[in-house]
Protein backbone atom coordinates (compact mmCIF):
# COMPACT_ATOMS: atom_id res chain seq x y z
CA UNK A 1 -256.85 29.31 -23.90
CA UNK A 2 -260.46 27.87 -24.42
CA UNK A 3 -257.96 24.20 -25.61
CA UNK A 4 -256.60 24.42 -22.22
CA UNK A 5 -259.83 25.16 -20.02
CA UNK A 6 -261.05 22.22 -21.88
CA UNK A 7 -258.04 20.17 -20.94
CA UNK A 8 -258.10 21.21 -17.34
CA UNK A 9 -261.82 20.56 -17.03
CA UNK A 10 -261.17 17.21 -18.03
CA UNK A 11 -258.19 16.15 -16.14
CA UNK A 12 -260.49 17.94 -12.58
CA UNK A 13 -263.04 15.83 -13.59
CA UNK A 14 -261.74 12.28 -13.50
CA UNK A 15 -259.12 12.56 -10.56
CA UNK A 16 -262.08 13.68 -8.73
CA UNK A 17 -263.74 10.57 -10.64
CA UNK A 18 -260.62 8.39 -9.54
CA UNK A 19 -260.27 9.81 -6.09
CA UNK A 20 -264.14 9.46 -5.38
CA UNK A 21 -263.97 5.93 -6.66
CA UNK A 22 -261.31 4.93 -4.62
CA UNK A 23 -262.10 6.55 -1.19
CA UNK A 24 -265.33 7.37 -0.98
CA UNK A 25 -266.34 8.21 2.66
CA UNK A 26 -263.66 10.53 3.21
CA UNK A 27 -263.71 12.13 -0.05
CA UNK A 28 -267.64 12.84 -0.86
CA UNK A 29 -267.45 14.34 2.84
CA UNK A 30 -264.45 16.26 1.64
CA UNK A 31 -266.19 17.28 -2.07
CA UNK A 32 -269.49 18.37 -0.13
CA UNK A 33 -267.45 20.32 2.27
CA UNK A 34 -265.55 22.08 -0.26
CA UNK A 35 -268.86 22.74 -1.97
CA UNK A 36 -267.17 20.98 -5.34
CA UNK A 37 -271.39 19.86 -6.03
CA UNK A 38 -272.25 23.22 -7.79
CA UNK A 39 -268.87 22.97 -9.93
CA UNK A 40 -269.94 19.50 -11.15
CA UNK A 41 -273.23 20.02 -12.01
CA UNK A 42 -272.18 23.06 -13.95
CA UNK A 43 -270.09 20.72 -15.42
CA UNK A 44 -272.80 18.81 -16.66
CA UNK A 45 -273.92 21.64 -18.87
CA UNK A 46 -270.76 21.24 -21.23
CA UNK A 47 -272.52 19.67 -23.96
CA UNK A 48 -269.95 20.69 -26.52
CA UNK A 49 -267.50 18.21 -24.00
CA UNK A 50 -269.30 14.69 -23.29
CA UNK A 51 -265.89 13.40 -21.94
CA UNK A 52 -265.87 15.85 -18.80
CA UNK A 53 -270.09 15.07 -18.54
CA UNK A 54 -269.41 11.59 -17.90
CA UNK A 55 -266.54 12.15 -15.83
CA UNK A 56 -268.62 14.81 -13.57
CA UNK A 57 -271.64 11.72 -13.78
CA UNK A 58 -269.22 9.31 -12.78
CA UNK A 59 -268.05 11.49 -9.60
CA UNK A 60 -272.18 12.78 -9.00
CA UNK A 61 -272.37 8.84 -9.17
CA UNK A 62 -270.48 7.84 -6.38
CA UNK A 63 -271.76 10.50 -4.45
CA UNK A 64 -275.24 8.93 -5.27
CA UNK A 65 -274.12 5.87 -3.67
CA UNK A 66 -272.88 7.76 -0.19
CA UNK A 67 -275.23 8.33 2.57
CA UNK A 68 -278.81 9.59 3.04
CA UNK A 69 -277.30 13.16 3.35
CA UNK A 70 -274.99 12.97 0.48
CA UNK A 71 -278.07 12.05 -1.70
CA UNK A 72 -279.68 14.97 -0.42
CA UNK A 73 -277.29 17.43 -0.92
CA UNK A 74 -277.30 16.43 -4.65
CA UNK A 75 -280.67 17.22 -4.98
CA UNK A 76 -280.51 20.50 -2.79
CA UNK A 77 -278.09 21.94 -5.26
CA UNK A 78 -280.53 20.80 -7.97
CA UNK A 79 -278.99 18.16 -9.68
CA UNK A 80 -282.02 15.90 -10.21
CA UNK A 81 -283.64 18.32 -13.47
CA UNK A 82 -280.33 18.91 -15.27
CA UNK A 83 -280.03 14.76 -14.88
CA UNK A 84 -283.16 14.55 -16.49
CA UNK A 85 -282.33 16.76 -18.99
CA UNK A 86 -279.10 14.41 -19.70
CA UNK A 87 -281.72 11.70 -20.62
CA UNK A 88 -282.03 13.53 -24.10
CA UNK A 89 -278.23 13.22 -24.52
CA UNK A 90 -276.76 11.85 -27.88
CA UNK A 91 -273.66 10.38 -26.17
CA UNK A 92 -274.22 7.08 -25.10
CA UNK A 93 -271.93 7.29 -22.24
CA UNK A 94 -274.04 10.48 -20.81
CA UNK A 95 -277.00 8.78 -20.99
CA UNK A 96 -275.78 5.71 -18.97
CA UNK A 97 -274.15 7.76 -16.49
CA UNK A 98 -277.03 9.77 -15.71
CA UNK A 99 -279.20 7.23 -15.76
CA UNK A 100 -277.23 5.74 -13.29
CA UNK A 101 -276.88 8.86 -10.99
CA UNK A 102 -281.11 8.93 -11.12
CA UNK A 103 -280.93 5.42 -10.14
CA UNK A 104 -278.77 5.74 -7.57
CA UNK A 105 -280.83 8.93 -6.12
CA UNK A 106 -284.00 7.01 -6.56
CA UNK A 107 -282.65 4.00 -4.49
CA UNK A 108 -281.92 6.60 -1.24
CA UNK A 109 -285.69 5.84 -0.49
CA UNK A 110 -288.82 7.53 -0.54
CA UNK A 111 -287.97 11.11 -0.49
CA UNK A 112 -285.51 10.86 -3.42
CA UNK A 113 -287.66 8.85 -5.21
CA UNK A 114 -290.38 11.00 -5.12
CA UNK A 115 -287.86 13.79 -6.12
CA UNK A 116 -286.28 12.00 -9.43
CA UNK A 117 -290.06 11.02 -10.27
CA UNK A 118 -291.74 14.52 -9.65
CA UNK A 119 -288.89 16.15 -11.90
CA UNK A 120 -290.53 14.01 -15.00
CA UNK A 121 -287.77 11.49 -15.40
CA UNK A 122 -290.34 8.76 -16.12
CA UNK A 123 -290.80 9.60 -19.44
CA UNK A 124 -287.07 10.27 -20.96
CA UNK A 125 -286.14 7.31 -19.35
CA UNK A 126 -288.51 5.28 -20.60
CA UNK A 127 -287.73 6.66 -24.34
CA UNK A 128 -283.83 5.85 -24.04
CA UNK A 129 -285.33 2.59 -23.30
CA UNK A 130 -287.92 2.29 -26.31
CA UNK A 131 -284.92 3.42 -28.93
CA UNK A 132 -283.91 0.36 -31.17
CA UNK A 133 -280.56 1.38 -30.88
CA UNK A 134 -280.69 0.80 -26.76
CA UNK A 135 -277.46 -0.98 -25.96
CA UNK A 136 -277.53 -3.88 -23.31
CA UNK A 137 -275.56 -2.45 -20.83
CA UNK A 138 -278.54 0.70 -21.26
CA UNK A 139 -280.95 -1.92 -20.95
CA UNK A 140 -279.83 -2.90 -17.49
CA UNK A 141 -278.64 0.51 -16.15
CA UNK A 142 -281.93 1.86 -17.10
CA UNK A 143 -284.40 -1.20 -16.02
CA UNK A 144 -282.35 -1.16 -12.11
CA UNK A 145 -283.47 3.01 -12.46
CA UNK A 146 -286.72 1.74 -13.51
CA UNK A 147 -287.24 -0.83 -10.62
CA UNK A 148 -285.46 2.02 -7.78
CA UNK A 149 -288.59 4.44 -9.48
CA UNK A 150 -291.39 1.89 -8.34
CA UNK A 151 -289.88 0.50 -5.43
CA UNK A 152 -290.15 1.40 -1.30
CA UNK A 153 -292.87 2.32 0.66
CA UNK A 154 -295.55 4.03 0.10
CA UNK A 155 -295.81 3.13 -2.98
CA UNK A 156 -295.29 6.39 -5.45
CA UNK A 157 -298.32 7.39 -7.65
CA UNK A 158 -297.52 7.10 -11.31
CA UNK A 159 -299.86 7.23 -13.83
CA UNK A 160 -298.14 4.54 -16.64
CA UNK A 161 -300.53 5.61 -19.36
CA UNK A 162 -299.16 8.85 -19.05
CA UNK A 163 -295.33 7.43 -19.64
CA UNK A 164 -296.57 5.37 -22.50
């Protein structure tokens, strides 16, 4: 039974994934009617299952990229800590995808920046960054979070001593 939860969670997760990739408009209004945020984000929690993270990363991800108010709803629900907390992953592919997600929630503007920044993702993101074993494709995902972190107007307050 606990095989086939697994197996179902899975398969949910990337034709969501798939569906949100392909039409996006329609569907993240669809997946925010259907309140479907609070069953991804739980998803995130699966640590045991880094396949359906990333998938549920990948689908938070294009919902990132939506509108103003799809951005917000993400952080509403609360997804901005338990991204952060993804930052400490040991799957590669979690760490990318959230880092992406924070990037893309960061780039919404000033509100969401402040939001990513005041839940302490500075200084995770920065240490994925500082590991020797930091893959290119980390690199880039993580320096275009980076930039969306400092960018817009006003400028946020960040202490970089602190982060170092």
């Amino acid at each position: 039974h606990e095989e086939s939860l697994a197996d179902l969670q899975l398969q949910a997760a990337r034709k969501l994934r798939q569906l949100l990739s392909t039409n996006r408009e329609l569907l993240i209004q669809e997946v925010l009617e259907r309140n479907w945020v609070p069953l991804l984000l739980g998803w995130l929690q699966l640590q045991q299952r880094p396949a359906v993270q990333v998938e549920a990363l990948w689908a938070l991800t294009n919902i990132a990229a939506g509108t103003a108010e799809h951005t917000h709803v993400l952080i509403k629900h609360g997804a901005v800590p338990t991204l952060v907390s993804l930052l400490g992953s040991p799957n590669e592919e979690v760490l990318e995808q959230a880092m992406w997600v924070l990037g893309n929630l960061a780039g919404e503007g000033a509100t969401a920046r402040d939001a990513v920044l005041g839940s302490g993702a500075l200084g995770p993101l920065v240490n994925c960054l500082s590991r020797p074993t930091c893959s290119l494709s980390m690199l880039r995902i993580g320096s275009w979070t980076l930039s969306n972190l400092c960018d817009g107007q006003p400028r946020p307050v960040v202490d970089i001593h602190a982060v170092l």
